[in-house]
Protein backbone atom coordinates (compact mmCIF):
# COMPACT_ATOMS: atom_id res chain seq x y z
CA UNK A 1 15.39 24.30 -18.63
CA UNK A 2 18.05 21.81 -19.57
CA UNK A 3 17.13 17.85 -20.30
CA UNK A 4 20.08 17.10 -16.88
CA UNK A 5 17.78 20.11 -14.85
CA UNK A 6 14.86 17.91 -16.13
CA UNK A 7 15.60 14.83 -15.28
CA UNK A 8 17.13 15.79 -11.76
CA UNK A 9 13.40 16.92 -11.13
CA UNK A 10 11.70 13.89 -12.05
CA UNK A 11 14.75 11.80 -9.57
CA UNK A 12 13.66 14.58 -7.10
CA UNK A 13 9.86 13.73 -7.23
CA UNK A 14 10.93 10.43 -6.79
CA UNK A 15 13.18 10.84 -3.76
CA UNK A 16 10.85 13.15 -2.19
CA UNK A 17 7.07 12.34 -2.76
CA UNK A 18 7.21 9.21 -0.01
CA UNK A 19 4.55 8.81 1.87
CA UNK A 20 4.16 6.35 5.45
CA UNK A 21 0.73 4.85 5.11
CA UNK A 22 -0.83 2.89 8.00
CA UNK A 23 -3.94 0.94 6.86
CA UNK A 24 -5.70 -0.19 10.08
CA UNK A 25 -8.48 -3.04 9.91
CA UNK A 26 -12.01 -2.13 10.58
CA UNK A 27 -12.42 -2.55 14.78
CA UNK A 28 -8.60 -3.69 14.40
CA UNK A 29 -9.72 -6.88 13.85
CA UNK A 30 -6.46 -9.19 13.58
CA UNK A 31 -7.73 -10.49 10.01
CA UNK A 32 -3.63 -10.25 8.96
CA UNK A 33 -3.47 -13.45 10.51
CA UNK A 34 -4.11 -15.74 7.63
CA UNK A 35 -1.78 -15.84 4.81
CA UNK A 36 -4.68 -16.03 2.45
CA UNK A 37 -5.87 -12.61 3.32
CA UNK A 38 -2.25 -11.28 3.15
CA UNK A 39 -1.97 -12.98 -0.13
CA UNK A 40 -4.94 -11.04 -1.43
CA UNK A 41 -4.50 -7.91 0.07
CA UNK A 42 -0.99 -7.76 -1.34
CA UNK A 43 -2.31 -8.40 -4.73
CA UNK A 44 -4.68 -5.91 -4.37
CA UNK A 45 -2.00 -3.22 -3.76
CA UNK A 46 -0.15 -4.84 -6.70
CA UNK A 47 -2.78 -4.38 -9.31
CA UNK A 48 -3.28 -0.49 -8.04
CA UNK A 49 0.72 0.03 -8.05
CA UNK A 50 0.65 -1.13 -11.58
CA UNK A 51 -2.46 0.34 -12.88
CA UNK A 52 -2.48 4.20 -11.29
CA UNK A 53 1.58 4.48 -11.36
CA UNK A 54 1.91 4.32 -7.35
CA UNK A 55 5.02 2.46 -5.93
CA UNK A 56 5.07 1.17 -3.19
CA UNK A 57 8.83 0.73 -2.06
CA UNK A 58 7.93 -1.16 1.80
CA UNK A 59 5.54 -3.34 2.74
CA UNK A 60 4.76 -5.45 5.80
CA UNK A 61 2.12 -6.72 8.24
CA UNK A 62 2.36 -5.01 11.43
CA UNK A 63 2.87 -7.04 14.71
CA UNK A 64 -0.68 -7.12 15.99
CA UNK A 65 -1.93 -8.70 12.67
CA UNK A 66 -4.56 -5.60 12.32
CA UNK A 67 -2.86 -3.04 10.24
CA UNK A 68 -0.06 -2.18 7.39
CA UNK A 69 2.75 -0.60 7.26
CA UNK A 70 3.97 1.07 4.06
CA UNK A 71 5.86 3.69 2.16
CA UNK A 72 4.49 4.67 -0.84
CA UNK A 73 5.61 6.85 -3.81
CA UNK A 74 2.63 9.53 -4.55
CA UNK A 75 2.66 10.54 -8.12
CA UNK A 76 2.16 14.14 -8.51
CA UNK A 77 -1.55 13.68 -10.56
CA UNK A 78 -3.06 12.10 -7.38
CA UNK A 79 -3.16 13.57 -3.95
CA UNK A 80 -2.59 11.43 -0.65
CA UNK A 81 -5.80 10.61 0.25
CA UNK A 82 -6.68 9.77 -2.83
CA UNK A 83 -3.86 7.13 -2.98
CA UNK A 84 -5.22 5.80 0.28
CA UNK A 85 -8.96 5.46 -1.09
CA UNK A 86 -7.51 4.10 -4.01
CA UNK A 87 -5.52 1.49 -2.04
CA UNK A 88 -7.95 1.15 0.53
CA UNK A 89 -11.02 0.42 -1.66
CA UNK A 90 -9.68 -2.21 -4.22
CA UNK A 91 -8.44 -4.34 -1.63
CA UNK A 92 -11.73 -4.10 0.20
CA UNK A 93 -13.50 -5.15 -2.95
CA UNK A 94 -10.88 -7.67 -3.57
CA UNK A 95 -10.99 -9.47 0.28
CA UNK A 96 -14.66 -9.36 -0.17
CA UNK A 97 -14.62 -11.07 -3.82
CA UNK A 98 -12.58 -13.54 -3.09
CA UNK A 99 -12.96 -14.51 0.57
CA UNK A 100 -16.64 -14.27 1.14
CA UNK A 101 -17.34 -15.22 4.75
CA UNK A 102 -15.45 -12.13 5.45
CA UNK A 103 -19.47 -10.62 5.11
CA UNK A 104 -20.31 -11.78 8.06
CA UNK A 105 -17.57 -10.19 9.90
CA UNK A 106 -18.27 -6.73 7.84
CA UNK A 107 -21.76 -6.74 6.72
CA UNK A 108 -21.57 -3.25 5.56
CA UNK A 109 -18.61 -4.31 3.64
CA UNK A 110 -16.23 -1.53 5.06
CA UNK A 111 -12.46 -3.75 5.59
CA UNK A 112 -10.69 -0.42 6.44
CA UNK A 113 -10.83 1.88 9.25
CA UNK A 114 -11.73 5.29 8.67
CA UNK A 115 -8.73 7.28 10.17
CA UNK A 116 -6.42 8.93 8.44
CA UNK A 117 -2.62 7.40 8.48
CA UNK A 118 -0.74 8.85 6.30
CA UNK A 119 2.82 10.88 7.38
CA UNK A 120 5.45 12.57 4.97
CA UNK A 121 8.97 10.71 4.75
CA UNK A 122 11.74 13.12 3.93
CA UNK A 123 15.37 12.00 2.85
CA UNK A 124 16.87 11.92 6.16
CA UNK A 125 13.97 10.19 7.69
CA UNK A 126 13.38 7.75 4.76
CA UNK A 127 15.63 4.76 6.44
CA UNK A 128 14.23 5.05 9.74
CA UNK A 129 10.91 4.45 8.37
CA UNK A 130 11.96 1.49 6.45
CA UNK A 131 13.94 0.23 8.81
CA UNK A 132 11.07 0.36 11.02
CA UNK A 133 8.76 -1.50 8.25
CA UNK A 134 11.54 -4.23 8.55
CA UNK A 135 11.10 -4.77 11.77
CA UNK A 136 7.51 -5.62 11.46
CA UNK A 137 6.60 -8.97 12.46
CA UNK A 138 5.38 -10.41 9.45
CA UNK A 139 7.54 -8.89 6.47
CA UNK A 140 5.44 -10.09 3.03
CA UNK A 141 8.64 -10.75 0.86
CA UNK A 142 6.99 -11.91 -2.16
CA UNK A 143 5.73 -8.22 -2.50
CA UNK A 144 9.13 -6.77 -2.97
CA UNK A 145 9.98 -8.86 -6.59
CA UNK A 146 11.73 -6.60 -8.78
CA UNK A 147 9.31 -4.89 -11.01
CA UNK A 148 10.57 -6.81 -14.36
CA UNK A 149 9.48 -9.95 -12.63
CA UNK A 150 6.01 -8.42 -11.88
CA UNK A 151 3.05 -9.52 -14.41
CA UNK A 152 1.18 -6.57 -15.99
CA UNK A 153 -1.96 -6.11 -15.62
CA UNK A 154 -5.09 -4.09 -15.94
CA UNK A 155 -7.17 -3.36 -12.88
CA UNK A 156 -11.36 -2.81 -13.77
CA UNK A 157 -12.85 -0.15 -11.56
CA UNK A 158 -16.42 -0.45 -11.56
């Protein structure tokens, strides 16, 4: 196989391996609502993109301030669902670190939902599901710097 075959794979695997993940609060509580929970949930999903190779190329709150709306690059060494735990569980642990009245509202400290929401996004349909991210009602900008601009950093699963 040629380095140009090569490398056409690897932009293939890029192009191609989108996934639409919906992350719905537990009891769809509207807990999107404050910008301090957005802040930290979105930092959450920072430190995982960084640390496990994920990108996530959309990102917004959807309109009923109880779920997300993303699409996500799944590298070939993890599977779907395991990019959804992944997601899923640091940003539980994080809300619950750092915002921790939210026990009282969870006391058995599960954030997410339990139902799958994941969906495949092919080429064609790759703009109409990012268009339709877009037109979310709360769109969290600061989540789509460029990735120079992004600090490194090293997540600590325990």
């Amino acid at each position: 196989m040629s380095l140009t075959h090569a490398k056409n794979i690897k932009e293939l695997d890029l192009v191609y391996n989108f996934q639409h993940i919906v992350p719905v609060s537990k009891y769809r509580f509207k807990v999107f609502r404050n910008p301090r929970t957005q802040k930290v949930v979105a930092d959450a999903f920072r430190e995982v993109e960084i640390q496990f190779g994920i990108k996530i190329k959309e990102f917004a709150f959807g309109d009923d301030y109880a779920h997300i709306h993303m699409e996500v690059n799944v590298p070939r060494n993890l599977s779907m669902q395991q990019v959804e735990q992944i997601l899923k569980s640091h940003s539980a642990s994080k809300v619950f670190k750092e915002m921790p009245n939210f026990i009282k509202r969870y006391p058995d400290k599960h954030f997410w939902g339990g139902q799958p929401s994941g969906t495949s996004v092919g080429p064609v349909g790759e703009h109409v599901i990012q268009n339709y991210i877009r037109m979310q009602d709360v769109s969290y900008e600061p989540f789509l710097q460029h990735e120079e601009q992004r600090p490194q950093m090293k997540l600590q699963l325990n």
